[in-house]
C-alpha atoms as a PDB file:
ATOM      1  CA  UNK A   1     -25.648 -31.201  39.192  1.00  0.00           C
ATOM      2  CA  UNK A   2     -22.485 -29.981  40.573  1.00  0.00           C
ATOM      3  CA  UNK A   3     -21.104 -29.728  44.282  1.00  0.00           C
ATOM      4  CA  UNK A   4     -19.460 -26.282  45.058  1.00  0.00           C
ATOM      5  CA  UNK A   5     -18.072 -24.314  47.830  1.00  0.00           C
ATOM      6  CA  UNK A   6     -18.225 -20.584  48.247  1.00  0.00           C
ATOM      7  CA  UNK A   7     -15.915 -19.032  49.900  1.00  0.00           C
ATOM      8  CA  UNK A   8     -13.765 -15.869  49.840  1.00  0.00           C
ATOM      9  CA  UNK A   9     -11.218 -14.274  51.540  1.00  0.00           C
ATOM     10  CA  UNK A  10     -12.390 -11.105  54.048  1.00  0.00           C
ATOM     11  CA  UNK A  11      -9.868  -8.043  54.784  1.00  0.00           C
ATOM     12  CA  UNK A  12     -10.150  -7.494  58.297  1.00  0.00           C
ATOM     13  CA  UNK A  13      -9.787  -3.733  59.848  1.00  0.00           C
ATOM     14  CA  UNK A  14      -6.095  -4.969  61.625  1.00  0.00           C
ATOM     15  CA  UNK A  15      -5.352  -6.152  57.882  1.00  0.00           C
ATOM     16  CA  UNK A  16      -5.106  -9.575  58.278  1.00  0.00           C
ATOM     17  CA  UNK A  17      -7.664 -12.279  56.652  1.00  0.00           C
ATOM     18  CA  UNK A  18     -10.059 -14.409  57.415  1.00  0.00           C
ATOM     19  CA  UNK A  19     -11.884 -17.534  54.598  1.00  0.00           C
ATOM     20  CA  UNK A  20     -15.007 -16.709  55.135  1.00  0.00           C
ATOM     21  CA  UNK A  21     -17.731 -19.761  53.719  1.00  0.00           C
ATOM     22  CA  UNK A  22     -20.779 -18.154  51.833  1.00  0.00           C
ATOM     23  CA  UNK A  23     -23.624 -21.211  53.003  1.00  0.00           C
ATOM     24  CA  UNK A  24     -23.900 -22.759  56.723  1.00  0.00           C
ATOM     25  CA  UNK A  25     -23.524 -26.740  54.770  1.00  0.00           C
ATOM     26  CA  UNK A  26     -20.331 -26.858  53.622  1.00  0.00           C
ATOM     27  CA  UNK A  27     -21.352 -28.194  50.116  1.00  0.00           C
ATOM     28  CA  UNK A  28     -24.154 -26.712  48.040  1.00  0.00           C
ATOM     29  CA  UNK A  29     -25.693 -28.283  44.786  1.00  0.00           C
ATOM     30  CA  UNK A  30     -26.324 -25.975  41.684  1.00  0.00           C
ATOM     31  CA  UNK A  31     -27.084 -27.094  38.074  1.00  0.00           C
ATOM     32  CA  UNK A  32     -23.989 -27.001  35.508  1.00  0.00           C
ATOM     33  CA  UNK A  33     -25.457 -24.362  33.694  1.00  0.00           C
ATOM     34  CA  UNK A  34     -25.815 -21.737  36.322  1.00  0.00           C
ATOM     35  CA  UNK A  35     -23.227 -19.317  36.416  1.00  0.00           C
ATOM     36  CA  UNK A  36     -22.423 -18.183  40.011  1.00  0.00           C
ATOM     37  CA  UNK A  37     -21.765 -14.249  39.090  1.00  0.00           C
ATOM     38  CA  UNK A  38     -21.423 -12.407  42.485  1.00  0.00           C
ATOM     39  CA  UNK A  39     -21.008 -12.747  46.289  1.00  0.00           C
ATOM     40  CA  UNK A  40     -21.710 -11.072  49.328  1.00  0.00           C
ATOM     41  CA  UNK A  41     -21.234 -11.112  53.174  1.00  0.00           C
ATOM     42  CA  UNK A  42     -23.432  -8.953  54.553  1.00  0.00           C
ATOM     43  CA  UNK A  43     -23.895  -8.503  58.677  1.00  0.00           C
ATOM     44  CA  UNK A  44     -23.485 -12.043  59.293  1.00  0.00           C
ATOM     45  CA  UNK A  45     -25.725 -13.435  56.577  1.00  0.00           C
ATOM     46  CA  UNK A  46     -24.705 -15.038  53.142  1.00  0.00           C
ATOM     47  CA  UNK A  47     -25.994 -13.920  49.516  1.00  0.00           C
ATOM     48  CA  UNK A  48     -24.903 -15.790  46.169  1.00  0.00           C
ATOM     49  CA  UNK A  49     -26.096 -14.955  42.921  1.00  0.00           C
ATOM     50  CA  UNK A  50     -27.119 -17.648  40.314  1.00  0.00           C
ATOM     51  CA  UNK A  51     -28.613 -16.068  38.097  1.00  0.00           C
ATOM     52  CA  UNK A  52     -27.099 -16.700  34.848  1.00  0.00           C
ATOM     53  CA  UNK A  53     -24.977 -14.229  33.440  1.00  0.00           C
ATOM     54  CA  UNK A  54     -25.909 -12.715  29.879  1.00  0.00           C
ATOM     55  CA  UNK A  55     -23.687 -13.110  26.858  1.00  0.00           C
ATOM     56  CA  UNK A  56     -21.802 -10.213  25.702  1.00  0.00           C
ATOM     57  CA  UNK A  57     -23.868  -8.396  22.667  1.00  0.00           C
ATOM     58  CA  UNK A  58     -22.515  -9.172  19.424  1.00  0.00           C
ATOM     59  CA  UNK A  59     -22.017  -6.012  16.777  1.00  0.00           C
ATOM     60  CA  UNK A  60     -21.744  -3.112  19.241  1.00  0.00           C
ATOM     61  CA  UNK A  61     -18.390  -2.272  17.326  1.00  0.00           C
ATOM     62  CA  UNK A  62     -19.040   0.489  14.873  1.00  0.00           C
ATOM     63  CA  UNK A  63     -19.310  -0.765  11.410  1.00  0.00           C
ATOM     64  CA  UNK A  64     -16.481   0.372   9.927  1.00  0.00           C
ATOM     65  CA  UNK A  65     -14.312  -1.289  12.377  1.00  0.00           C
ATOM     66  CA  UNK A  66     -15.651  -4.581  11.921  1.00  0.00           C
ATOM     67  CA  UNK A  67     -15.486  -4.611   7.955  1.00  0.00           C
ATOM     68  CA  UNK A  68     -12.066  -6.105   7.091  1.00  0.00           C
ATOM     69  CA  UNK A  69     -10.847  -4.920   4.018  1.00  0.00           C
ATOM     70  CA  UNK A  70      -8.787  -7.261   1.378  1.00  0.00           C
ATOM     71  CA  UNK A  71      -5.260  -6.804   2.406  1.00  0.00           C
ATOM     72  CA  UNK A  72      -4.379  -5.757  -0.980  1.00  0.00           C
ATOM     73  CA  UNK A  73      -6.685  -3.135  -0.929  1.00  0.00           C
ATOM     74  CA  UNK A  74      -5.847  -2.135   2.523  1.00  0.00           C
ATOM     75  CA  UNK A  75      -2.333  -2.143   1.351  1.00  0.00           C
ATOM     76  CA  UNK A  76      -3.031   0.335  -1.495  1.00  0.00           C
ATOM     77  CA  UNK A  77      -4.581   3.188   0.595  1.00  0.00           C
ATOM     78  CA  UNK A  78      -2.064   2.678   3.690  1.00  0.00           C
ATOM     79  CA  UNK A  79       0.482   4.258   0.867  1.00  0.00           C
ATOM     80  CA  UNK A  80      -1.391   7.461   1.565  1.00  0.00           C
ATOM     81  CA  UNK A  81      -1.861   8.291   5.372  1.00  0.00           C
ATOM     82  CA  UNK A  82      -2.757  11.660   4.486  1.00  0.00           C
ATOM     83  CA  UNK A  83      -6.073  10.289   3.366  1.00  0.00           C
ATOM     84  CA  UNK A  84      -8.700   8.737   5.540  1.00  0.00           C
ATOM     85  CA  UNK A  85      -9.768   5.304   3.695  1.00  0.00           C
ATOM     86  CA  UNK A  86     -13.533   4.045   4.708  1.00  0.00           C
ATOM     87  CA  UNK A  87     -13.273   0.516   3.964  1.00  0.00           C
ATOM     88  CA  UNK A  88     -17.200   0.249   4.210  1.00  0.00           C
ATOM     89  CA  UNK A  89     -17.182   1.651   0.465  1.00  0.00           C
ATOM     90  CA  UNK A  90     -16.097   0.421  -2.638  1.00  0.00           C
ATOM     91  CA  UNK A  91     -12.617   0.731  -3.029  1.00  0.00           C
ATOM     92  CA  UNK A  92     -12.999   1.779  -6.331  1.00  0.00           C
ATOM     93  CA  UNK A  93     -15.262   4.911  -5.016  1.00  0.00           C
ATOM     94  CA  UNK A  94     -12.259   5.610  -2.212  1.00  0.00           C
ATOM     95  CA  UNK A  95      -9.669   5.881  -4.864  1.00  0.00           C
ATOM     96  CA  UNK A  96     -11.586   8.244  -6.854  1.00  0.00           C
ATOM     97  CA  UNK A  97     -12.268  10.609  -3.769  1.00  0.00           C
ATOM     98  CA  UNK A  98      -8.652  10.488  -2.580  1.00  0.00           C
ATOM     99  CA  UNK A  99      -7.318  11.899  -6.144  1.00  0.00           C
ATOM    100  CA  UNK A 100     -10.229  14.296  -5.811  1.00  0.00           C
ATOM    101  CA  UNK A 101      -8.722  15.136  -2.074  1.00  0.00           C
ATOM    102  CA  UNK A 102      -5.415  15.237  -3.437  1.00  0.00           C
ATOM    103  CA  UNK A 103      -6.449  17.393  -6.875  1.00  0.00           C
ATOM    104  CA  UNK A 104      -4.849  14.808  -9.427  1.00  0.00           C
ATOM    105  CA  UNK A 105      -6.557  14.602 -12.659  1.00  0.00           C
ATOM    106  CA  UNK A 106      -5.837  12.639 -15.675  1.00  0.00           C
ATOM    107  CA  UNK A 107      -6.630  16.050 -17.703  1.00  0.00           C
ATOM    108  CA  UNK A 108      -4.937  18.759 -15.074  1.00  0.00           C
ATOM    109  CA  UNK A 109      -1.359  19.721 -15.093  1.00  0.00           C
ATOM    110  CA  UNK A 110       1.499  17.112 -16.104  1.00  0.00           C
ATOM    111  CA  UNK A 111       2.288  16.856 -12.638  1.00  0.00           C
ATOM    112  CA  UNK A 112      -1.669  15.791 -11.333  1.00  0.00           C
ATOM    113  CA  UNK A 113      -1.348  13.720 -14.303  1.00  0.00           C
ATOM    114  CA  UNK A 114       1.863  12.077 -13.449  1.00  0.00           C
ATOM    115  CA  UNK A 115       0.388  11.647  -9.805  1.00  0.00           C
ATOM    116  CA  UNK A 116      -3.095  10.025 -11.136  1.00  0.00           C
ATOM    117  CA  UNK A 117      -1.218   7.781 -13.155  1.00  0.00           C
ATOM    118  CA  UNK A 118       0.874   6.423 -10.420  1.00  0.00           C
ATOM    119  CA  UNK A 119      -1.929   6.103  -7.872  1.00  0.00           C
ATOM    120  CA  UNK A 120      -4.106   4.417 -10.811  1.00  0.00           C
ATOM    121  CA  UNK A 121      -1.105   1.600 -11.777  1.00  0.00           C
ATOM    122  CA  UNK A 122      -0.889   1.116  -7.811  1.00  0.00           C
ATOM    123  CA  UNK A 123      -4.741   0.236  -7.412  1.00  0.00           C
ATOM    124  CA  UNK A 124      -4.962  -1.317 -10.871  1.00  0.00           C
ATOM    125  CA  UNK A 125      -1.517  -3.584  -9.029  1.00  0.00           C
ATOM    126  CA  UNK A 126      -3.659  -4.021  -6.190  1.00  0.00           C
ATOM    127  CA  UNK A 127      -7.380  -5.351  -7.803  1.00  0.00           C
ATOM    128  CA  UNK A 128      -4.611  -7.599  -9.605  1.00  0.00           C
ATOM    129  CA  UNK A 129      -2.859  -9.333  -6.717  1.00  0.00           C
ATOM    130  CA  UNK A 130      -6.395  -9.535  -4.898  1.00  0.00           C
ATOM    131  CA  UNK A 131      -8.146 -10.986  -7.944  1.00  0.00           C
ATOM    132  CA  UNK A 132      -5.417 -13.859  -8.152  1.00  0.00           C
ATOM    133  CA  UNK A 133      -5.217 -14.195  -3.700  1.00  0.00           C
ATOM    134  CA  UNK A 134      -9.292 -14.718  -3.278  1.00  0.00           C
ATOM    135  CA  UNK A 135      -9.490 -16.714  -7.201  1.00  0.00           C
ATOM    136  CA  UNK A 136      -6.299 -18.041  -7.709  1.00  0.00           C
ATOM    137  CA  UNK A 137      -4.443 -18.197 -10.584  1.00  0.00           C
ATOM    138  CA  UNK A 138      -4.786 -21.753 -12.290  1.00  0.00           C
ATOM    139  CA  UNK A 139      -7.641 -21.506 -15.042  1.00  0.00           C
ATOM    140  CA  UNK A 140      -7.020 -25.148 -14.728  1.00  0.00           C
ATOM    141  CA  UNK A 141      -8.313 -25.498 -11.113  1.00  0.00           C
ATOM    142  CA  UNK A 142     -11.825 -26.776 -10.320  1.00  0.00           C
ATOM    143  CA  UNK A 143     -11.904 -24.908  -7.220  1.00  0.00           C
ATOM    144  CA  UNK A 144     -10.849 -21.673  -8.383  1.00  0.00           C
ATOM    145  CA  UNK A 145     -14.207 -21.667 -11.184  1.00  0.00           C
ATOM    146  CA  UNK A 146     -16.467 -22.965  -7.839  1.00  0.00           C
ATOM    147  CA  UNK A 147     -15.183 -19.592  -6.205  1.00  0.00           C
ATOM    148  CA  UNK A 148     -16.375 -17.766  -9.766  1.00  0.00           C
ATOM    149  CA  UNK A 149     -19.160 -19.510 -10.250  1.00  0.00           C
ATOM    150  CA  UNK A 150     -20.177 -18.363  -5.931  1.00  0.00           C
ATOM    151  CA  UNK A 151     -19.591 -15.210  -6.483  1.00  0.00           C
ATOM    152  CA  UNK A 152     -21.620 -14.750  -9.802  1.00  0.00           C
ATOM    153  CA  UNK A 153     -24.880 -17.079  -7.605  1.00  0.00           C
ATOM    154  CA  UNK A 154     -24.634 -19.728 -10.758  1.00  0.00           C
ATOM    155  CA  UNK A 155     -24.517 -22.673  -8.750  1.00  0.00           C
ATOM    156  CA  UNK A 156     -22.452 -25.558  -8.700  1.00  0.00           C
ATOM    157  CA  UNK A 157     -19.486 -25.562 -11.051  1.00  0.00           C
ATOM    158  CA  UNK A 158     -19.550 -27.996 -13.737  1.00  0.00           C
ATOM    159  CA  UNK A 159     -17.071 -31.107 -12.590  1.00  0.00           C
ATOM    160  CA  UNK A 160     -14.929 -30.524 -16.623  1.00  0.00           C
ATOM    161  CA  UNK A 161     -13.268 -27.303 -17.115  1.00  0.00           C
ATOM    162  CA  UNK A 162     -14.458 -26.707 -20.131  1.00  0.00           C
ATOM    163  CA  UNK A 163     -18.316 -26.578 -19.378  1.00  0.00           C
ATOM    164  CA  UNK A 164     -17.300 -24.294 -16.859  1.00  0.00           C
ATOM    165  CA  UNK A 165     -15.370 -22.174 -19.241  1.00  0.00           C
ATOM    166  CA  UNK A 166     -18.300 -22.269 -21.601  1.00  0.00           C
ATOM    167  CA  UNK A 167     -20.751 -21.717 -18.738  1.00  0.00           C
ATOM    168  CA  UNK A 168     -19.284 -18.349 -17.564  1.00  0.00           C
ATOM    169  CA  UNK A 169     -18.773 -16.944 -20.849  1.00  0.00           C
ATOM    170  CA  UNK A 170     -22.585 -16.815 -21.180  1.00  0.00           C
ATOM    171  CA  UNK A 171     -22.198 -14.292 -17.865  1.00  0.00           C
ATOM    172  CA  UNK A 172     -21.005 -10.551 -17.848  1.00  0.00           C
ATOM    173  CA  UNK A 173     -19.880  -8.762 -14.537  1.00  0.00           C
ATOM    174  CA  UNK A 174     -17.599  -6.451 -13.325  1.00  0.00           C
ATOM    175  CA  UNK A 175     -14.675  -7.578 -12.305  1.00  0.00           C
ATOM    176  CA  UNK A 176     -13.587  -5.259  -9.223  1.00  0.00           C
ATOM    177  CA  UNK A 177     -17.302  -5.797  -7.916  1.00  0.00           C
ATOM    178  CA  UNK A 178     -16.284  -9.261  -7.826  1.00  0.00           C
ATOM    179  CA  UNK A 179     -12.931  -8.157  -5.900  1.00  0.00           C
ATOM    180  CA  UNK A 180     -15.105  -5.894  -3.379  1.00  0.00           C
ATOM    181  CA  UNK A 181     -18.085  -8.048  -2.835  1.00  0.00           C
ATOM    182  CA  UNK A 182     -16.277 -11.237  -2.295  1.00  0.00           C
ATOM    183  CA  UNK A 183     -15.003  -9.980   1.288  1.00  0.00           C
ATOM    184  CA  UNK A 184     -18.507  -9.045   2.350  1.00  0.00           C
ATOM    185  CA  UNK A 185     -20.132 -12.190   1.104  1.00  0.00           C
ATOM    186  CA  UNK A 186     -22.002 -10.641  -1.750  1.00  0.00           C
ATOM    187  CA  UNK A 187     -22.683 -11.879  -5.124  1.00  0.00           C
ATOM    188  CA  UNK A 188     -21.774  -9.675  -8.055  1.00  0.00           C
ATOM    189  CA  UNK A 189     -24.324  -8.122 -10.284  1.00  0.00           C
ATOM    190  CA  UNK A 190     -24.708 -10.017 -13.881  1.00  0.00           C
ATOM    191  CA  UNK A 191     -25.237  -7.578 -16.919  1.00  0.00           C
ATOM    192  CA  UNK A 192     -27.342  -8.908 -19.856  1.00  0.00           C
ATOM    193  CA  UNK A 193     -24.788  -7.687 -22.095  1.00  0.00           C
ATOM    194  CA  UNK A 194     -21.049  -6.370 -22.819  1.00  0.00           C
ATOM    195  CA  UNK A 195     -22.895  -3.068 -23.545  1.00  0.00           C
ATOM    196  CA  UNK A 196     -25.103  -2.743 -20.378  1.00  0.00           C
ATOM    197  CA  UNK A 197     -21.655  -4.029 -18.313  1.00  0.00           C
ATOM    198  CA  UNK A 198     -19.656  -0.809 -20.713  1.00  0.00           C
ATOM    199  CA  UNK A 199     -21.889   1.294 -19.604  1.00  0.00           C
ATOM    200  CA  UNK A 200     -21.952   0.309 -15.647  1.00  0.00           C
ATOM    201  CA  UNK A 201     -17.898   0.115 -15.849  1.00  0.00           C
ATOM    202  CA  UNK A 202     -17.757   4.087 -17.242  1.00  0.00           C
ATOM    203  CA  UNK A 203     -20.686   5.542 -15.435  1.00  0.00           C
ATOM    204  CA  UNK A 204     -18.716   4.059 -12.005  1.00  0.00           C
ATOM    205  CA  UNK A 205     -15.302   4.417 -13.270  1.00  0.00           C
ATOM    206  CA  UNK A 206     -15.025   0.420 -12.050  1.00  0.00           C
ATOM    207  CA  UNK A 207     -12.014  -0.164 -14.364  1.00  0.00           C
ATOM    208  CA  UNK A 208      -9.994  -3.185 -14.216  1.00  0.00           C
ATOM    209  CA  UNK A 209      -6.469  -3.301 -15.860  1.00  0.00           C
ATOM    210  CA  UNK A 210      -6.962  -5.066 -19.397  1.00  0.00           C
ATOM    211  CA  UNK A 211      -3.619  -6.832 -19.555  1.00  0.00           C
ATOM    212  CA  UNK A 212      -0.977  -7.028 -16.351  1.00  0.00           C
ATOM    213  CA  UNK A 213       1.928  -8.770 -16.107  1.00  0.00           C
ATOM    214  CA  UNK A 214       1.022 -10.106 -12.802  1.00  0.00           C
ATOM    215  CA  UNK A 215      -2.104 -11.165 -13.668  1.00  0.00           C
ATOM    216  CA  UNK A 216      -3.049 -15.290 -13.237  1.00  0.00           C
ATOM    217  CA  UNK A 217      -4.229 -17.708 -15.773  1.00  0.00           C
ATOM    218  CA  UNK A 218      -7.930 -17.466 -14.809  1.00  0.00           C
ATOM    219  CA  UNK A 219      -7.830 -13.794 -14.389  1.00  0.00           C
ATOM    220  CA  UNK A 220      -6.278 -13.498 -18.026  1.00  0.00           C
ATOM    221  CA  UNK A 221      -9.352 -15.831 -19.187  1.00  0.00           C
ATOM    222  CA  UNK A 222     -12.107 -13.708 -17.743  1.00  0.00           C
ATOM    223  CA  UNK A 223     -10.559 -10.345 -19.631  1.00  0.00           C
ATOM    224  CA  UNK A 224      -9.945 -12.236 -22.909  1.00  0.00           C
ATOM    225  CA  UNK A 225     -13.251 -13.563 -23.113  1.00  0.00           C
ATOM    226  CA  UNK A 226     -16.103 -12.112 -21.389  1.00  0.00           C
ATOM    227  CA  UNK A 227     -16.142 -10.435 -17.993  1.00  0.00           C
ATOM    228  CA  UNK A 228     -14.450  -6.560 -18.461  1.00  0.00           C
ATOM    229  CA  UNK A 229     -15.021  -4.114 -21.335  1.00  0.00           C
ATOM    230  CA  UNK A 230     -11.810  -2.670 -22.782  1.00  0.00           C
ATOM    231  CA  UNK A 231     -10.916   0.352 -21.928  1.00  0.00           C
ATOM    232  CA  UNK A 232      -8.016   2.574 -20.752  1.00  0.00           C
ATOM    233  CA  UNK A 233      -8.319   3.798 -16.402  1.00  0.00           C
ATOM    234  CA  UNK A 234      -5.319   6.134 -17.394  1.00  0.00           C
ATOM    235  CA  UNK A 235      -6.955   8.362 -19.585  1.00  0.00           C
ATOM    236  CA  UNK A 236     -10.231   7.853 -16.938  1.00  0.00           C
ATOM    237  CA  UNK A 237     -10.845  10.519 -13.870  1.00  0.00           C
ATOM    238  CA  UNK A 238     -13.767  10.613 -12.401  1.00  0.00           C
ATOM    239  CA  UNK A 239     -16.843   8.696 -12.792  1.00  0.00           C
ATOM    240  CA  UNK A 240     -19.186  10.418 -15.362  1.00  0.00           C
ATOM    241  CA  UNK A 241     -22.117  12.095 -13.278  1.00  0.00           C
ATOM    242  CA  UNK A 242     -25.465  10.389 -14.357  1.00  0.00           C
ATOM    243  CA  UNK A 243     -27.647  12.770 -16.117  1.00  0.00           C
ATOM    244  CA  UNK A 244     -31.441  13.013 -15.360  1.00  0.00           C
ATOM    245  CA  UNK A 245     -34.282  13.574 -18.123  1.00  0.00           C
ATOM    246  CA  UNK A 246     -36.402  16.114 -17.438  1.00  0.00           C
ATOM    247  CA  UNK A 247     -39.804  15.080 -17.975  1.00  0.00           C
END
């Protein structure tokens, strides 16, 4: 219990003012966990509120503002102001509908060409420099493979490199899901094989750059060995539409 006095201070009509006690003791006891939230003077007589005050509701922000993007990422698409970037969708998915918005096309005229192939070596900079910020960039480093290992749900990392090495190249995934899904806490899909992961990459248009100069140690393990089908994201515009049998 804690001893408190109420008071406040009382404009008076000839603007002057007056301290004005809220209870006829001059001390009143109240737990520590009651929250005085309001007081009143009314006619003579006091009136204190302890009822205790709710917290303020958590998540009344609209999504998209409280989804922080990977500052590479958010980087990338602040290069365009013209378009509006919703950072609630995969960034892969955003880049592909701003070169729709802005009409380049790997297959239109040499200059939507020249356009798509800038915008596509800017993100392709960016999934780089984001891949090697939330992984690092030692293949040597134990807790860079825990961070793999996290994001692909295969446990505990193995305490030698080299079991962990041999551990992920039994796994398939793509690698800008593991960019994306990393800043909202998700694991990353596993494929059975290179061929169902080929087929995910080119239906989505998920490509990740094959060989960059920028890219780290680890990263440079993952594309040699097992993670990303080859390919080449230049030559790729838009993800191929899937097709539905008719039965």
């Amino acid at each position: 219990m804690d001893l408190v006095r109420l008071a406040f201070r009382v404009r008076l009509i000839d603007g002057s003012t007056s301290k004005v006690g809220l209870s006829s003791k001059p001390l009143i006891c109240v737990p520590r966990s009651t929250v005085l939230s309001a007081a009143a003077l009314y006619r003579g007589k006091c009136f204190a509120s302890t009822k205790a005050q709710k917290p303020t509701p958590k998540n009344t922000q609209h999504k998209r503002s409280q989804y922080k993007p990977p500052a590479h990422i958010k980087n990338f698409f602040a290069q365009y102001p013209a378009f509006d970037y919703d950072p609630n969708r995969h960034y892969i998915e955003e880049f592909y509908r701003m070169t729709k918005k802005f009409r380049w096309n790997s297959k239109g005229t040499l200059e939507q060409q020249a356009q798509f192939r800038a915008a596509r070596e800017n993100v392709d900079r960016a999934s780089v420099h984001q891949f090697n910020e939330i992984y690092g960039t030692d293949v040597d480093d134990h807790a860079a493979w825990q961070k793999i290992f996290d994001i692909l749900r295969m446990g505990k990392a193995p305490k030698r490199i080299g079991a962990c090495k041999r551990r992920v190249r039994e796994y398939h995934a793509n690698l800008c899901d593991m960019v994306q899904n990393h800043a909202r806490g998700k694991g990353t899909k596993r494929f059975r094989s290179s061929e169902e992961l080929r087929d995910y990459t080119i239906r989505t248009g998920k490509f990740f750059p094959q060989k960059h100069a920028e890219a780290g140690g680890l990263l440079r393990f993952l594309l040699r060995h097992l993670l990303n089908p080859p390919s080449n994201p230049h030559t790729h515009s838009l993800p191929k539409p899937e097709v539905k049998k008719v039965q």
